[in-house]
C-alpha atoms as a PDB file:
ATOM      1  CA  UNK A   1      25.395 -22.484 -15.946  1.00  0.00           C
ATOM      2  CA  UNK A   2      23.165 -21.194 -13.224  1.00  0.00           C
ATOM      3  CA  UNK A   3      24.080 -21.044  -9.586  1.00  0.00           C
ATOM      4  CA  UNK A   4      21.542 -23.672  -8.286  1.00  0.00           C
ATOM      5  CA  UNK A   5      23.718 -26.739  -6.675  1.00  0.00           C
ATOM      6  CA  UNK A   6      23.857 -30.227  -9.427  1.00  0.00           C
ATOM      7  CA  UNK A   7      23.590 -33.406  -8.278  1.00  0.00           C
ATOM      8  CA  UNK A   8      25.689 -36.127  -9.041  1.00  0.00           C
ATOM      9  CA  UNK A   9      25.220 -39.945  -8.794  1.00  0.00           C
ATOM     10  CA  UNK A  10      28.417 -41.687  -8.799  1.00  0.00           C
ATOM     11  CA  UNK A  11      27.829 -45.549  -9.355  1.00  0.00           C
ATOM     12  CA  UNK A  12      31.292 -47.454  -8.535  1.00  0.00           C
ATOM     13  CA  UNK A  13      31.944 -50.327  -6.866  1.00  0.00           C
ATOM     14  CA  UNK A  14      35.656 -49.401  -5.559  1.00  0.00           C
ATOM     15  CA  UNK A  15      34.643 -47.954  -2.305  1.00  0.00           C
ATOM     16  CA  UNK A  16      38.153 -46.183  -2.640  1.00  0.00           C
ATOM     17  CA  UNK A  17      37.321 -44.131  -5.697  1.00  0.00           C
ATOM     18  CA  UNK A  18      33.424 -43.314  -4.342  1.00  0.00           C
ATOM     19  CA  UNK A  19      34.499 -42.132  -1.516  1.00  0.00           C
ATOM     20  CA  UNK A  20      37.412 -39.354  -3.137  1.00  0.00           C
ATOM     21  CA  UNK A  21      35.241 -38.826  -5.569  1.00  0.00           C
ATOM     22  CA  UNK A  22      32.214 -38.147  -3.176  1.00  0.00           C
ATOM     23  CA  UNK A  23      34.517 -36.087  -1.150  1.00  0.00           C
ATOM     24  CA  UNK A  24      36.502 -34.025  -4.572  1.00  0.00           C
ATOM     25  CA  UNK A  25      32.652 -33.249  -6.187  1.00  0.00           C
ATOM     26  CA  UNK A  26      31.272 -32.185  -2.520  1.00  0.00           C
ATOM     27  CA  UNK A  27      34.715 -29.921  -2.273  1.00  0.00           C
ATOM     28  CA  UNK A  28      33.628 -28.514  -5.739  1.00  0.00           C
ATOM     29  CA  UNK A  29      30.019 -27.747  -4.751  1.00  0.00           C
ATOM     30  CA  UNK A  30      27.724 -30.474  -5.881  1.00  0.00           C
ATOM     31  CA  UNK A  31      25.784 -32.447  -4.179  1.00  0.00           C
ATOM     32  CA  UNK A  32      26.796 -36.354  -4.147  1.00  0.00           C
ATOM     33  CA  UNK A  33      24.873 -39.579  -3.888  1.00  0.00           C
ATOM     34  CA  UNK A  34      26.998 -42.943  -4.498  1.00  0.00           C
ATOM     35  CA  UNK A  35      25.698 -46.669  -4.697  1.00  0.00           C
ATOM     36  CA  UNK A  36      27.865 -49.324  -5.463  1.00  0.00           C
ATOM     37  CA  UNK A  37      25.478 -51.330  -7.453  1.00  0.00           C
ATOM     38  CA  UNK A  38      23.967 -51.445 -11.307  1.00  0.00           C
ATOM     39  CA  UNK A  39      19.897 -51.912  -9.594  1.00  0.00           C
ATOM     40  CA  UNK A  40      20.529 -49.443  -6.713  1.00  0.00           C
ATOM     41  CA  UNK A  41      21.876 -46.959  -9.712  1.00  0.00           C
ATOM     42  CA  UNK A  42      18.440 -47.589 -11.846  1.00  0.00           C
ATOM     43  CA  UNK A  43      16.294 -46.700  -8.362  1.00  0.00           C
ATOM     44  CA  UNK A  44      18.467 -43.922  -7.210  1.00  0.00           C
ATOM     45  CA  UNK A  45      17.891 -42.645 -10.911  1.00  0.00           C
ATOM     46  CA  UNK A  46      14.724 -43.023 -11.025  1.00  0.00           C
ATOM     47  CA  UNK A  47      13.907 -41.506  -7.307  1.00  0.00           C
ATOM     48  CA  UNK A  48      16.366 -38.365  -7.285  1.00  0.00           C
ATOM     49  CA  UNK A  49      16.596 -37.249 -10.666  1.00  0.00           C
ATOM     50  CA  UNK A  50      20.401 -36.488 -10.254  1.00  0.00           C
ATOM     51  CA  UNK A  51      21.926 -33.999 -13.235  1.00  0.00           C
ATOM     52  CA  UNK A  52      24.428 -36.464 -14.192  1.00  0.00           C
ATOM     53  CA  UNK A  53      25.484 -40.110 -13.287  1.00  0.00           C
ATOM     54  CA  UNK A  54      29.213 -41.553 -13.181  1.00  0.00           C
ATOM     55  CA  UNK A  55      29.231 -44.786 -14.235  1.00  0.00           C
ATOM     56  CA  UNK A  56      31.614 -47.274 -13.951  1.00  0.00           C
ATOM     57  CA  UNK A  57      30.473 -50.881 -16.076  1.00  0.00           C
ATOM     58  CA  UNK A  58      31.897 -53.306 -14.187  1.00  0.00           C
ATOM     59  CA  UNK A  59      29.200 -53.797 -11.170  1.00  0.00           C
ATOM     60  CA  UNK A  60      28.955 -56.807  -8.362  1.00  0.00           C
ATOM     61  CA  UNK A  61      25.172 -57.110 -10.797  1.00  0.00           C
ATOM     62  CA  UNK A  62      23.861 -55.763 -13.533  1.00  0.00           C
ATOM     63  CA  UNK A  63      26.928 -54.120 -15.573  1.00  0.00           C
ATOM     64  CA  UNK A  64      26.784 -50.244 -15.976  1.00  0.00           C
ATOM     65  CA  UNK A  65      25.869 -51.077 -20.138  1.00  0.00           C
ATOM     66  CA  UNK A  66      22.435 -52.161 -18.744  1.00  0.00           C
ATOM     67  CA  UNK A  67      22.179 -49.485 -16.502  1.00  0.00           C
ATOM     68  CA  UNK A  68      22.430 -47.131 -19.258  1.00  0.00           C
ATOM     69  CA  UNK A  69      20.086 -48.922 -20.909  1.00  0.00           C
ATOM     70  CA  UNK A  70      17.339 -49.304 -18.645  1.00  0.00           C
ATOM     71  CA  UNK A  71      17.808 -45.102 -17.997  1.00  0.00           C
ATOM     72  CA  UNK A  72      17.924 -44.303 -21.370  1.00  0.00           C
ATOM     73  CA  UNK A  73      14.313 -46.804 -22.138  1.00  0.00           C
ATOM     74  CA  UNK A  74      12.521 -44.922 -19.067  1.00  0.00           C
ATOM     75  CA  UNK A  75      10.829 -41.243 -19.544  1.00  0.00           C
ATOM     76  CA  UNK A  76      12.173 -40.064 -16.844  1.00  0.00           C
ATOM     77  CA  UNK A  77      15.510 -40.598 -16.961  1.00  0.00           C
ATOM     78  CA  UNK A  78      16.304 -40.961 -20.505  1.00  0.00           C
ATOM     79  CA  UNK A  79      17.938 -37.116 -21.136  1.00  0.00           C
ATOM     80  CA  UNK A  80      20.136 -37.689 -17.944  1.00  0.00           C
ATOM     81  CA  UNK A  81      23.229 -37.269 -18.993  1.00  0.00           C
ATOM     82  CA  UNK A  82      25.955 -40.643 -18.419  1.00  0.00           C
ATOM     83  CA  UNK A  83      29.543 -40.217 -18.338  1.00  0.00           C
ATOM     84  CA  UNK A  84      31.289 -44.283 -18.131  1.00  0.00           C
ATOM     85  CA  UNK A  85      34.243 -44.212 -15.909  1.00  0.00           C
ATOM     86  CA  UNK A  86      36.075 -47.782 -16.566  1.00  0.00           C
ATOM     87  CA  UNK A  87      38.762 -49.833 -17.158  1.00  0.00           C
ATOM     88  CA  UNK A  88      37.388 -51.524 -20.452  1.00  0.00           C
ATOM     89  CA  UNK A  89      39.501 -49.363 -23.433  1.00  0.00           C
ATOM     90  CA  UNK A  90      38.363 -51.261 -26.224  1.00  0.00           C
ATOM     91  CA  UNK A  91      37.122 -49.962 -29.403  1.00  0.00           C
ATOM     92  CA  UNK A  92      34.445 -52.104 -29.071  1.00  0.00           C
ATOM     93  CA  UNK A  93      33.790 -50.941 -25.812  1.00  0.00           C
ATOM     94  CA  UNK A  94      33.791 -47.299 -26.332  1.00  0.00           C
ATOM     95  CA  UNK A  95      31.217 -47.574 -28.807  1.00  0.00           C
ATOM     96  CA  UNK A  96      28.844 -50.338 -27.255  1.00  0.00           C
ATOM     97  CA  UNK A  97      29.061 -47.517 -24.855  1.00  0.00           C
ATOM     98  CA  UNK A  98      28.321 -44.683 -26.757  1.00  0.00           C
ATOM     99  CA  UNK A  99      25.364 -46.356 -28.621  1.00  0.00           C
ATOM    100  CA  UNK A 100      23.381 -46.369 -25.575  1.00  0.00           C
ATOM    101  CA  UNK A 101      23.791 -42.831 -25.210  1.00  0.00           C
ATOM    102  CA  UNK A 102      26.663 -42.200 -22.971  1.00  0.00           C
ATOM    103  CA  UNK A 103      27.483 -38.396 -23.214  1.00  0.00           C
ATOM    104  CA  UNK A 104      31.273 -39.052 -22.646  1.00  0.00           C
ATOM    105  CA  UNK A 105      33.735 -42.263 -21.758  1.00  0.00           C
ATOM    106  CA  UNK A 106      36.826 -41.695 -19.258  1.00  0.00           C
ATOM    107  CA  UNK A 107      38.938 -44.341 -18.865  1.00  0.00           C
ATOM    108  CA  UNK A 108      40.962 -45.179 -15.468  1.00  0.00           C
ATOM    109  CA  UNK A 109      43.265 -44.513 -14.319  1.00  0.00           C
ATOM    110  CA  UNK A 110      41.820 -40.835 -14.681  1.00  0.00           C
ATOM    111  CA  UNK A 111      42.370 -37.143 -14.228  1.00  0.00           C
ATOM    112  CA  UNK A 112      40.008 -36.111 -11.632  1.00  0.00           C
ATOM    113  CA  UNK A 113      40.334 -32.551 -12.532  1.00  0.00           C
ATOM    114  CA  UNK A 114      39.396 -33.816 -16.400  1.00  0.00           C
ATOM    115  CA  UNK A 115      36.422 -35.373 -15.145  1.00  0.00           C
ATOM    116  CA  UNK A 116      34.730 -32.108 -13.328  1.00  0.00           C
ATOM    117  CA  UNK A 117      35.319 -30.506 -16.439  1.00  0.00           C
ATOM    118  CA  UNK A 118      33.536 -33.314 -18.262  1.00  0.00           C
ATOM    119  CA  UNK A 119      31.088 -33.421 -15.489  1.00  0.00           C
ATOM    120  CA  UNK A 120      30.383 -29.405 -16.348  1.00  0.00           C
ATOM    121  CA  UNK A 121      30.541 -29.910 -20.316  1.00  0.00           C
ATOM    122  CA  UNK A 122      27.500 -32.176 -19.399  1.00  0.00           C
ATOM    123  CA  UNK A 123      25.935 -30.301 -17.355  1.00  0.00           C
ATOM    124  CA  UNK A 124      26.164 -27.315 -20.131  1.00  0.00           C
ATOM    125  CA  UNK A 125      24.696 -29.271 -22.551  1.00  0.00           C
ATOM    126  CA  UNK A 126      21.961 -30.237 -20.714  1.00  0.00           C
ATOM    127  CA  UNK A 127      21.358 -26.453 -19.574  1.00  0.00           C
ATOM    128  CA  UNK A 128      21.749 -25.206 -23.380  1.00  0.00           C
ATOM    129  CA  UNK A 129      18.809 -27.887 -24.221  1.00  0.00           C
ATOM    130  CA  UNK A 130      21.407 -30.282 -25.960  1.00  0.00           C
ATOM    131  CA  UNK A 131      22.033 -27.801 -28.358  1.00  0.00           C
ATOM    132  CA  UNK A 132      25.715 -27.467 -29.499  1.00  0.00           C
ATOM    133  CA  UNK A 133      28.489 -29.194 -28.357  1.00  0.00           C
ATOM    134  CA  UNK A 134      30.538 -27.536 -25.568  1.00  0.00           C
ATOM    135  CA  UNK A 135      33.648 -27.810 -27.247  1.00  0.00           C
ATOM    136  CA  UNK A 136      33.262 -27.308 -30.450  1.00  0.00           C
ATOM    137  CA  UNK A 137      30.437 -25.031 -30.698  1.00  0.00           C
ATOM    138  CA  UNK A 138      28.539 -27.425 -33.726  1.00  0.00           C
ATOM    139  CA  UNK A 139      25.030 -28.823 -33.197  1.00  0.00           C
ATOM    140  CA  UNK A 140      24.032 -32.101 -31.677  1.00  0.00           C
ATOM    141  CA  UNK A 141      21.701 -34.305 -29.606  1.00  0.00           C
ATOM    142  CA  UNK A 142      18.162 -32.917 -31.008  1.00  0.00           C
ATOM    143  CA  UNK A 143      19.019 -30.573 -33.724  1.00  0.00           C
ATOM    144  CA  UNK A 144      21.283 -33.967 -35.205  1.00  0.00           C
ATOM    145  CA  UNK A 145      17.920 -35.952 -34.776  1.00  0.00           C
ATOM    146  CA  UNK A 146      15.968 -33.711 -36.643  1.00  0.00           C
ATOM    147  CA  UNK A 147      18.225 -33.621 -39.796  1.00  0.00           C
ATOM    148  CA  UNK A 148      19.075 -37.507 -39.894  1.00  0.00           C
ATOM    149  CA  UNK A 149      15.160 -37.750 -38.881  1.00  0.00           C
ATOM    150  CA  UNK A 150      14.705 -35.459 -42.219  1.00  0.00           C
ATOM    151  CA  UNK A 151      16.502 -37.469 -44.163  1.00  0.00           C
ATOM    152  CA  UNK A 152      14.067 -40.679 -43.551  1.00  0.00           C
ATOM    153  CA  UNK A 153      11.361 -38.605 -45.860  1.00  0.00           C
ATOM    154  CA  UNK A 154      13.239 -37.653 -48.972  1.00  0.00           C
ATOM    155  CA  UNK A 155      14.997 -39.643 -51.922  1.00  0.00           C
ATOM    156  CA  UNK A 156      18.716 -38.310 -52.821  1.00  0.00           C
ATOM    157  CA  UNK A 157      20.962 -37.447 -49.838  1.00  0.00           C
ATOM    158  CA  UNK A 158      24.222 -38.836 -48.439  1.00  0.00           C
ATOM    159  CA  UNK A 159      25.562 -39.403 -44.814  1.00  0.00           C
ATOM    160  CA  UNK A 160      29.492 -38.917 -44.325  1.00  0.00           C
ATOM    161  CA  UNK A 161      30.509 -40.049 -40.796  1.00  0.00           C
ATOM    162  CA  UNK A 162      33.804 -38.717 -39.770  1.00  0.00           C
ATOM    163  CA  UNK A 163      35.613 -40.400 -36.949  1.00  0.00           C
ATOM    164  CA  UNK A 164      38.226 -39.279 -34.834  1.00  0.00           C
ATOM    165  CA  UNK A 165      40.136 -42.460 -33.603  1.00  0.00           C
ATOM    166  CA  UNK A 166      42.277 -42.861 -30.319  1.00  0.00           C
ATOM    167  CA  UNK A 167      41.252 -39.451 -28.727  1.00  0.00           C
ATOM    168  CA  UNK A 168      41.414 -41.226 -25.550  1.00  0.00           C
ATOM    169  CA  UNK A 169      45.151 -41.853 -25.633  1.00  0.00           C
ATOM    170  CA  UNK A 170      46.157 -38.786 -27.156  1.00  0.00           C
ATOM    171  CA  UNK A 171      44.633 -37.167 -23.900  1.00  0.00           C
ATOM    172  CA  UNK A 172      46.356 -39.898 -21.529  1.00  0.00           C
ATOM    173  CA  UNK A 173      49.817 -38.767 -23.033  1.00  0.00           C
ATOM    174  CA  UNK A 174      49.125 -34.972 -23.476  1.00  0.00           C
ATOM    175  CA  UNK A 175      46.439 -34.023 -21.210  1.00  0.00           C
ATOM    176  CA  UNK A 176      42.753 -33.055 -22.233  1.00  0.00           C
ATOM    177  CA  UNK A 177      43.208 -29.148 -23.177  1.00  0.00           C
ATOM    178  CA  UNK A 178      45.668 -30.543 -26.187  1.00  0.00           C
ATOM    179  CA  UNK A 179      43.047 -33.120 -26.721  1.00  0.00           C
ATOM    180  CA  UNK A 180      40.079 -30.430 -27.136  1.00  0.00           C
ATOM    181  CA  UNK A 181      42.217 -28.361 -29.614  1.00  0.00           C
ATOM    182  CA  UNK A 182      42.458 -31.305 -31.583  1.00  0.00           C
ATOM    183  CA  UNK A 183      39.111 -31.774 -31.556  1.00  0.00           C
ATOM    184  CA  UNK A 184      37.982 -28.208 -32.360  1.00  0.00           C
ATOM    185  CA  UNK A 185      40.637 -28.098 -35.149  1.00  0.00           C
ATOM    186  CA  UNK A 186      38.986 -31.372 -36.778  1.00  0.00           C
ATOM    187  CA  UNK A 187      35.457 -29.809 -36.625  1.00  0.00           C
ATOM    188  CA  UNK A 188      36.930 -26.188 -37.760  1.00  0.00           C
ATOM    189  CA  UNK A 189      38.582 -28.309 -41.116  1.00  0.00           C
ATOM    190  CA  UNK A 190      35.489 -30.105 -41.521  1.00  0.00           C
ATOM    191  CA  UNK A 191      33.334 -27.371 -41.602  1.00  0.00           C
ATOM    192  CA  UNK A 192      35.778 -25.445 -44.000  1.00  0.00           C
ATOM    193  CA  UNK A 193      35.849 -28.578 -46.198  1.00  0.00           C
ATOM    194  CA  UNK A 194      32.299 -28.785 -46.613  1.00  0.00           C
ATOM    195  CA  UNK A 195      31.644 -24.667 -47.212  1.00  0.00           C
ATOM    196  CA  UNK A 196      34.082 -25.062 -50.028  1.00  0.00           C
ATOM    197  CA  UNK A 197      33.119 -28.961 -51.488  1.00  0.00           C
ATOM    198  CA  UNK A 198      29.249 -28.973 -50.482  1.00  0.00           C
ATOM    199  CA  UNK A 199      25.881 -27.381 -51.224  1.00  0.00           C
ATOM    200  CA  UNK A 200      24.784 -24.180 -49.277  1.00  0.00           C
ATOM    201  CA  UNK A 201      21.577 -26.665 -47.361  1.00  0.00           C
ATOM    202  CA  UNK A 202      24.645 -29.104 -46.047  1.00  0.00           C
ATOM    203  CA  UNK A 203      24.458 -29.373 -42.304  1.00  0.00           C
ATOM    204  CA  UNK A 204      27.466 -30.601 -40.002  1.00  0.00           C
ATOM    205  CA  UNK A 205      26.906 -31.835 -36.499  1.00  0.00           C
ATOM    206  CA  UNK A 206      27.973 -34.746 -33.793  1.00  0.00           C
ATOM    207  CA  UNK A 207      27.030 -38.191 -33.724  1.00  0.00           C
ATOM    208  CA  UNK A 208      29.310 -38.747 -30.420  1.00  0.00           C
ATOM    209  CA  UNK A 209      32.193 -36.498 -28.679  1.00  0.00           C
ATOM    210  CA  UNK A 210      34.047 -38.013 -31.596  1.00  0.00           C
ATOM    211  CA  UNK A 211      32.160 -38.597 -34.552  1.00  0.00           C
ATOM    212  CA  UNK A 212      30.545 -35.986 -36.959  1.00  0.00           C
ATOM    213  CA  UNK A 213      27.900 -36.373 -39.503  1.00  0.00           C
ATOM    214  CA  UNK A 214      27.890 -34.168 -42.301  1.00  0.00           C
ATOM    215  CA  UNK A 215      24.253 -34.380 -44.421  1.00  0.00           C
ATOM    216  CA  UNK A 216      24.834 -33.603 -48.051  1.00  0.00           C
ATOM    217  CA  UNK A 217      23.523 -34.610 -51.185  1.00  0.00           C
ATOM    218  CA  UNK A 218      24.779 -37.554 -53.108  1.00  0.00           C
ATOM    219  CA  UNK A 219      26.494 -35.759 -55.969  1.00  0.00           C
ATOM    220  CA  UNK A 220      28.558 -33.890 -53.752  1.00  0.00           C
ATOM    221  CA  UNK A 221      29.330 -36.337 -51.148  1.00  0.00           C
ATOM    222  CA  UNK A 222      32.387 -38.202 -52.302  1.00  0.00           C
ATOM    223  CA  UNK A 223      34.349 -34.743 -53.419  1.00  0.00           C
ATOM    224  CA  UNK A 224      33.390 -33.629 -49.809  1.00  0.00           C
ATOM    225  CA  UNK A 225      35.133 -36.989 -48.774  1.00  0.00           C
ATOM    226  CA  UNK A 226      37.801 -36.313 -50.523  1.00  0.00           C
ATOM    227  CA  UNK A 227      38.582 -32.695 -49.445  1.00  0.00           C
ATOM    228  CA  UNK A 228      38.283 -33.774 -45.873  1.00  0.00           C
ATOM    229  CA  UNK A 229      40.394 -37.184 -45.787  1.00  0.00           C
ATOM    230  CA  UNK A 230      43.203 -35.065 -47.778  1.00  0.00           C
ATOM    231  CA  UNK A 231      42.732 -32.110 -45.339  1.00  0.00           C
ATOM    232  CA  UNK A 232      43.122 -34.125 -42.317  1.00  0.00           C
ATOM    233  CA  UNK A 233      45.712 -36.851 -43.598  1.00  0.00           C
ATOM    234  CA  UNK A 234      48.122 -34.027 -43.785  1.00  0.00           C
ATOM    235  CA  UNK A 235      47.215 -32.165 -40.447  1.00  0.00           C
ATOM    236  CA  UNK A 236      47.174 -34.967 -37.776  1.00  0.00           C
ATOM    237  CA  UNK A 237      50.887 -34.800 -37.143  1.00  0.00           C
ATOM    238  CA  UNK A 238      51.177 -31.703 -36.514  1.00  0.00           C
ATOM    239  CA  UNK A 239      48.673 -32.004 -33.379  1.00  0.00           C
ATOM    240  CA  UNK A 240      51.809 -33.987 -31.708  1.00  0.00           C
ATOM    241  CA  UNK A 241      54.513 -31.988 -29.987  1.00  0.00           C
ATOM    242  CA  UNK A 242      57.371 -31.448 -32.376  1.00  0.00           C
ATOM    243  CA  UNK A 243      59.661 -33.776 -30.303  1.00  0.00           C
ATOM    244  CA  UNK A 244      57.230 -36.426 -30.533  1.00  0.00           C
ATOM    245  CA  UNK A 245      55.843 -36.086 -34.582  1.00  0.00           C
ATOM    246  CA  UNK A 246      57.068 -39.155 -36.867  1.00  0.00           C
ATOM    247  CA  UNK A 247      56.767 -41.535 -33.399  1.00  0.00           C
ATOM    248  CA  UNK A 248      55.733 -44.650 -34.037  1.00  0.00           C
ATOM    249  CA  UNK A 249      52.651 -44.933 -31.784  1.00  0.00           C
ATOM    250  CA  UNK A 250      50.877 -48.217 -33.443  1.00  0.00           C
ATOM    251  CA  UNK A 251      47.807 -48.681 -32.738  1.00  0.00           C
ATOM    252  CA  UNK A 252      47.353 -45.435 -30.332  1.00  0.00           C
ATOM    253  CA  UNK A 253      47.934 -42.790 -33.360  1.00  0.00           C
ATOM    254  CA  UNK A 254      45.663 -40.013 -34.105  1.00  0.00           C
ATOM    255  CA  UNK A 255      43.245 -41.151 -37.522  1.00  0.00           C
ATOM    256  CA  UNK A 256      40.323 -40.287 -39.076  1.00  0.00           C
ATOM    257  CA  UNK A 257      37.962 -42.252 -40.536  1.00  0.00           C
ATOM    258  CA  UNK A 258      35.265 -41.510 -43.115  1.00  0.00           C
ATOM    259  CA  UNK A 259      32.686 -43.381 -43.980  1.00  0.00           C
ATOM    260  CA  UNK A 260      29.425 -43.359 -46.450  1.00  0.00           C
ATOM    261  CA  UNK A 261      25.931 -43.854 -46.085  1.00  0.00           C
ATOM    262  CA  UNK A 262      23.595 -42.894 -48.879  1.00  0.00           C
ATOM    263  CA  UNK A 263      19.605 -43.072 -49.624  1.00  0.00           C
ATOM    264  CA  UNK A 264      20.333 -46.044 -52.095  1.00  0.00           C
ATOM    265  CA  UNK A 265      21.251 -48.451 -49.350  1.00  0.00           C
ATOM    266  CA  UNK A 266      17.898 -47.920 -48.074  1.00  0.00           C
ATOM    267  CA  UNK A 267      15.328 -48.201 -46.567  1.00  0.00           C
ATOM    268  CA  UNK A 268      15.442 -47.986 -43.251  1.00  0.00           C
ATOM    269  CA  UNK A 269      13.011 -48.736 -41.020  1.00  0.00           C
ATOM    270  CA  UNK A 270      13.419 -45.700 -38.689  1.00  0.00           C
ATOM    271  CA  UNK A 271      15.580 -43.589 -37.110  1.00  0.00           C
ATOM    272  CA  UNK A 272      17.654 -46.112 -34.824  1.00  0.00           C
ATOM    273  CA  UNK A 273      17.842 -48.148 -37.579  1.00  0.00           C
ATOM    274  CA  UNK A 274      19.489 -45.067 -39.569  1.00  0.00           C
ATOM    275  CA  UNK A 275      21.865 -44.457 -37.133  1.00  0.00           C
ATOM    276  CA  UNK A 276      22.922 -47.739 -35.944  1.00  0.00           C
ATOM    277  CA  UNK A 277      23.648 -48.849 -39.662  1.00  0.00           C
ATOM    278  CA  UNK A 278      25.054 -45.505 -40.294  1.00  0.00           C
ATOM    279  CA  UNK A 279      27.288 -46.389 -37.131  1.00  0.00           C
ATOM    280  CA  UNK A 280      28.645 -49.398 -38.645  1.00  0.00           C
ATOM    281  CA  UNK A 281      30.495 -47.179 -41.406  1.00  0.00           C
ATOM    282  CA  UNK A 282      33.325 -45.726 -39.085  1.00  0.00           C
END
């Protein structure tokens, strides 16, 4: 990144948590605003352009969903990036959230010295024009667009959606470095899988910090499936600590999920309605 000074806008209405995080980011060298409401948020956004917003969705008003929303349906703000800081830890949650364009979700409580570093991923990817994913190094925001976009025009092609599933609490137990290896690990096996299963014109990329869309053609798609599922099945336990492998961790275990969406279930009306349906396979 550059050396001129960021702004952030952190939204929160826990005067408490502003005010250390006002304080930490100033300590780090940014430049801080905080409101504690959703419509002050919106104005401040829309008046002072700040690089990157800290959200939290539970607000005395409007909730910090509709914030998103209403920055993400403006010029102006719409490319600035959103990182939710909440309580909610909900699938559902997570991915309401992420539809509307969040570029990351922290849940509280919260490292503070995870969320600068989420706070600079953003701020990278906003400086390398959306580009390629900080941690992983594969394509997203636009270049994603333009291939799913692509996709709208032709006849045969195939959509795999691979999700990575409880991310979040394998980086409350084991810290977000170990969570970022898993992640680079999953796009490195992905991207292996698909040189050796797919076509040479396949294209890999993310949907969301945790989802991946592979573009491939329909005869290939399912043995691409295949390679991956097997390939990860048999690695996520070894991302776990040896102490802690064969734990029974319920519903907070490391999976994968991969899902298909092909020309044949067409048509779509456009690209949201692409994605969104394409969504709905995780």
């Amino acid at each position: 990144m550059d050396e001129r000074k960021y702004t952030i806008l952190v939204v929160e209405d826990d005067l408490d948590v502003a005010e250390m995080l006002n304080a930490y980011f100033r300590v780090q060298g940014y430049d801080v605003l905080t409101v504690n409401w959703g419509e002050d948020a919106v104005r401040s956004c829309r008046a002072n352009h700040p690089d990157v917003v800290i959200l939290d969705i539970r607000l005395p008003d409007i909730d910090g969903y509709e914030v998103a929303r209403q920055l993400r349906s403006n010029r102006r703000t719409e490319n600035i990036p959103i990182i939710f800081l909440t309580e909610k830890r909900s699938r559902n949650d997570r991915l309401q959230g992420l539809e509307l364009g969040a570029d990351d979700y922290i849940t509280k409580p919260f490292d503070v010295q995870e969320l600068r570093l989420r706070v600079r991923n953003s701020l990278r990817r906003v400086s390398q024009g959306s580009l390629n994913n900080p941690v992983t190094n594969l394509p997203e925001g636009s270049l994603v667009e333009e291939q799913l976009q692509a996709c709208l025009n032709k006849h045969q092609w195939a959509l795999l959606i691979v999700s990575l599933k409880n991310l979040e609490h394998f980086r409350e137990r084991y810290g977000f470095v170990a969570s970022d290896d898993v992640l680079r690990a999953i796009s490195l096996m992905v991207t292996n899988s698909l040189r050796e299963s797919g076509s040479p014109n396949d294209f890999v990329g993310h949907l969301g910090p945790t989802e991946l869309v592979i573009v491939t053609t329909d005869t290939h798609a399912d043995t691409v499936k295949e390679r991956i599922d097997s390939r990860l099945k048999q690695s996520l336990e070894y991302f776990y600590p040896l102490k802690d492998r064969g734990t029974q961790l319920g519903d907070r275990q490391l999976e994968v999920h991969i899902g298909k969406l092909s020309a044949s279930q067409g048509p779509f009306a456009d690209l949201d309605d692409l994605k969104t349906r394409l969504l709905r396979q995780r």
